[in-house]
C-alpha atoms as a PDB file:
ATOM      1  CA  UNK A   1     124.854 126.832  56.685  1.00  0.00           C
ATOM      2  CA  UNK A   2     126.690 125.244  54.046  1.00  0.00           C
ATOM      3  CA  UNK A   3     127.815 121.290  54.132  1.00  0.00           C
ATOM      4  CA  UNK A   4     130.682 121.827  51.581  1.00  0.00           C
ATOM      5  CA  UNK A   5     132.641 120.049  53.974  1.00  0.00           C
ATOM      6  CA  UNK A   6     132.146 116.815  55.814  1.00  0.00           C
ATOM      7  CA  UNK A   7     132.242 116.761  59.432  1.00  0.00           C
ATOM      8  CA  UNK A   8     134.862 115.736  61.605  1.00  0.00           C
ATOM      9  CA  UNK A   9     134.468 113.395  64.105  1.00  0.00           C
ATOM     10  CA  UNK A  10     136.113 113.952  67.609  1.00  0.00           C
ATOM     11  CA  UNK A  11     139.485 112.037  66.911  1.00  0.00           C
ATOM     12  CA  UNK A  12     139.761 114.412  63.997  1.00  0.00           C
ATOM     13  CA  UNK A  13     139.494 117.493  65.836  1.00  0.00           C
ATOM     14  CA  UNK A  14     141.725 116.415  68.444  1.00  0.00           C
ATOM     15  CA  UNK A  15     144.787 115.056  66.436  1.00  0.00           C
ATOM     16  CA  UNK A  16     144.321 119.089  64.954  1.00  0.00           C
ATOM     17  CA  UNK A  17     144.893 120.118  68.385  1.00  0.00           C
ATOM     18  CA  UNK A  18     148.041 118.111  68.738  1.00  0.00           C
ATOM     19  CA  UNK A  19     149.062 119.044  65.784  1.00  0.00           C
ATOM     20  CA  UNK A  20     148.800 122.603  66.424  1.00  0.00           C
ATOM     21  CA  UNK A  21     150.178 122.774  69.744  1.00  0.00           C
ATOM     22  CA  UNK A  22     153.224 120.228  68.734  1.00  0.00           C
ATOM     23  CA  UNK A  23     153.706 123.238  65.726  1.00  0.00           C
ATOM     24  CA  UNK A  24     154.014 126.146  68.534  1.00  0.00           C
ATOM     25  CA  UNK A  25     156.028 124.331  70.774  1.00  0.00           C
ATOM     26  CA  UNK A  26     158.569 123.524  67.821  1.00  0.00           C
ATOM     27  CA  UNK A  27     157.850 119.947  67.951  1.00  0.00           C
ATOM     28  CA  UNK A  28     156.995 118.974  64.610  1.00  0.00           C
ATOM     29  CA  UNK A  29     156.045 115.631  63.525  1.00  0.00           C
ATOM     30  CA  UNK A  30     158.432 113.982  61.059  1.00  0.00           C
ATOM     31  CA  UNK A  31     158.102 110.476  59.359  1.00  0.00           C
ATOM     32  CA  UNK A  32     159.631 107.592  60.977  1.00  0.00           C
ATOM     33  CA  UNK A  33     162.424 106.144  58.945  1.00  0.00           C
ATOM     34  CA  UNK A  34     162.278 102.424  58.276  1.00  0.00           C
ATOM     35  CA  UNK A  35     164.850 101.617  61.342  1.00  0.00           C
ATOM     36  CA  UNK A  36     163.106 103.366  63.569  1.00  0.00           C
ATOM     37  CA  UNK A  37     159.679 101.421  62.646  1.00  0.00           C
ATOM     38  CA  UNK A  38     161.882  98.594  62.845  1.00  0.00           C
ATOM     39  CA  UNK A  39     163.103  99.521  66.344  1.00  0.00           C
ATOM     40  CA  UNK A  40     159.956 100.349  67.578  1.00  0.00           C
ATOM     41  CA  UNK A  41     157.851  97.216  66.003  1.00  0.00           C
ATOM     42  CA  UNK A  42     160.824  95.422  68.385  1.00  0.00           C
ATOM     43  CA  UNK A  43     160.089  96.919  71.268  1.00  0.00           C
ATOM     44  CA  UNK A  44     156.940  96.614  71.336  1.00  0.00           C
ATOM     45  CA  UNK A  45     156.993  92.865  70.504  1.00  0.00           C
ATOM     46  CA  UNK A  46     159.346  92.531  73.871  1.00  0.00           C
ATOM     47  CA  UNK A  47     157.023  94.266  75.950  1.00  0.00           C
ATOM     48  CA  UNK A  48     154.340  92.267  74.045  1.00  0.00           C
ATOM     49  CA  UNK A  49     156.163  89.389  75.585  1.00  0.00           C
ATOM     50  CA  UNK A  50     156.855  90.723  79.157  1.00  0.00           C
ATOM     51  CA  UNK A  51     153.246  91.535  79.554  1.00  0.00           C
ATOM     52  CA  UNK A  52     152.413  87.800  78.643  1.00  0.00           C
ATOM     53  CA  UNK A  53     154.672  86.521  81.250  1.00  0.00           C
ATOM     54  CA  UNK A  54     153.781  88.423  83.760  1.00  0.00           C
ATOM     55  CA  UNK A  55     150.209  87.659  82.840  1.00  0.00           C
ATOM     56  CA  UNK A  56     151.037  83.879  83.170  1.00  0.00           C
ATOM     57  CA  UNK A  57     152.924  84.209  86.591  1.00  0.00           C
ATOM     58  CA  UNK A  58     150.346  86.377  88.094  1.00  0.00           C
ATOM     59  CA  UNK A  59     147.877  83.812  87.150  1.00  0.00           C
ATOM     60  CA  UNK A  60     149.574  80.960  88.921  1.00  0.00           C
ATOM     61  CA  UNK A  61     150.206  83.350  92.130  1.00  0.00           C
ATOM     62  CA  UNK A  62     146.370  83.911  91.985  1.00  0.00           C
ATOM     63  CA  UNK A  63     145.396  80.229  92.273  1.00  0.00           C
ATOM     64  CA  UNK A  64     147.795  79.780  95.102  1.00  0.00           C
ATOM     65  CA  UNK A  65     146.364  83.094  96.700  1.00  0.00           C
ATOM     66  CA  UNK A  66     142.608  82.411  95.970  1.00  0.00           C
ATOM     67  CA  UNK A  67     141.735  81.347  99.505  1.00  0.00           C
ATOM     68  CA  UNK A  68     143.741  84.890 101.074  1.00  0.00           C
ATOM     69  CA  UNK A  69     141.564  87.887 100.446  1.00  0.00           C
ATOM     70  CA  UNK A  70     144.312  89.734 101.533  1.00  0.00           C
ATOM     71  CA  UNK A  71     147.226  88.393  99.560  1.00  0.00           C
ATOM     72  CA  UNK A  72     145.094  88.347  96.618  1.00  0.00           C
ATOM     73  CA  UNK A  73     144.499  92.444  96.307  1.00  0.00           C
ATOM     74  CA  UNK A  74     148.207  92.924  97.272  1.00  0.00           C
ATOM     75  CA  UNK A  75     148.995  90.294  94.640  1.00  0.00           C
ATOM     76  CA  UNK A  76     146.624  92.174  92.024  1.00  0.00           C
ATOM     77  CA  UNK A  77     147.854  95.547  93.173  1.00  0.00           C
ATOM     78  CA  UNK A  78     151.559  93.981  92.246  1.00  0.00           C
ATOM     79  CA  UNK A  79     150.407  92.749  88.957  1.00  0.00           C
ATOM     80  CA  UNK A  80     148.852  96.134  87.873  1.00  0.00           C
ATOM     81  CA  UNK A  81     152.429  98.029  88.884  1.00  0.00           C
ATOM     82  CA  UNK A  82     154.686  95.629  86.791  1.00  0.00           C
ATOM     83  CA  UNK A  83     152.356  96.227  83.740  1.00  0.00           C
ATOM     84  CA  UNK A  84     152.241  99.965  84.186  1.00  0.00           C
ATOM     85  CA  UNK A  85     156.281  99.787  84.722  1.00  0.00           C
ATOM     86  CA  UNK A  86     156.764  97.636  81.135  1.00  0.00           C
ATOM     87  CA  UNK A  87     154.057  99.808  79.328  1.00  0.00           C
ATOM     88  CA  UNK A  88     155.880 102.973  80.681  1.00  0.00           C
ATOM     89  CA  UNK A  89     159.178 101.636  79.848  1.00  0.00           C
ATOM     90  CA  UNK A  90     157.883 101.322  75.992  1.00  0.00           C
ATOM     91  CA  UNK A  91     156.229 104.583  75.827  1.00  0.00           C
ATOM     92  CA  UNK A  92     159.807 106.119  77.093  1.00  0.00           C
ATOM     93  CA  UNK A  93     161.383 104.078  74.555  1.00  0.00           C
ATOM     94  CA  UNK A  94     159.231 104.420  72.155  1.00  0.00           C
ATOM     95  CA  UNK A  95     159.578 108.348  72.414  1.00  0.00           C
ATOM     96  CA  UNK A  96     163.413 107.813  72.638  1.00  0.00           C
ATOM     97  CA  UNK A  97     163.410 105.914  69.278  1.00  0.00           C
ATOM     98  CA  UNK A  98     161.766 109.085  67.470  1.00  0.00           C
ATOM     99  CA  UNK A  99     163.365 111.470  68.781  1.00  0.00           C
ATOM    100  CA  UNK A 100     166.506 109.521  67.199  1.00  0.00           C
ATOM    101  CA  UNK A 101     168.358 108.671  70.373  1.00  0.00           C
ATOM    102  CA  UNK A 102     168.947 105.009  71.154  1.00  0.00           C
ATOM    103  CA  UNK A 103     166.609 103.287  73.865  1.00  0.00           C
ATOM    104  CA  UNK A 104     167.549 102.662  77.486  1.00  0.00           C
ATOM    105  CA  UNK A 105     167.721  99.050  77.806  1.00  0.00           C
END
């Protein structure tokens, strides 16, 4: 067995999947042009930002709640739907931004 080549770790081998799946379904990656990095280093500075203020009103709603086991996981179980809806709101954009169409906003 011959170690001409280094091996490749995990990550490696797995962006080559992507890669070669995205070629057969026609979706080729293409480089971002310098508004779109713009765009998208802007979104994610907003969601950046919604994610810290829902972090800082959940954690005032928790030291009100702390005595009601109850309201507390139905307060937590709030708190961990609005950060999946702003993170899924930047992936969306995120893939609307390369795909050259403007984001929903």
């Amino acid at each position: 067995m011959s170690h001409d080549k280094p091996l490749k770790s995990a990550f490696e081998l797995a962006m080559e999947k992507l890669r070669h799946s995205d070629r057969q379904s026609g979706e080729e990656t293409r480089a971002l042009t310098a508004q779109q990095k713009k765009r998208i280093a802007a979104l994610r500075q907003a969601a950046e930002a919604k994610l810290a203020e829902i972090e800082i009103l959940h954690r005032g709603k928790r030291a009100e709640a702390a005595s009601d086991a109850a309201a507390l996981e139905k307060l937590e179980e709030h708190y961990a739907i609005d950060r999946r809806r702003v993170q899924s709101k930047l992936e969306s954009d995120i893939a609307r931004v390369r795909s050259g169409k403007k984001p929903a906003d």
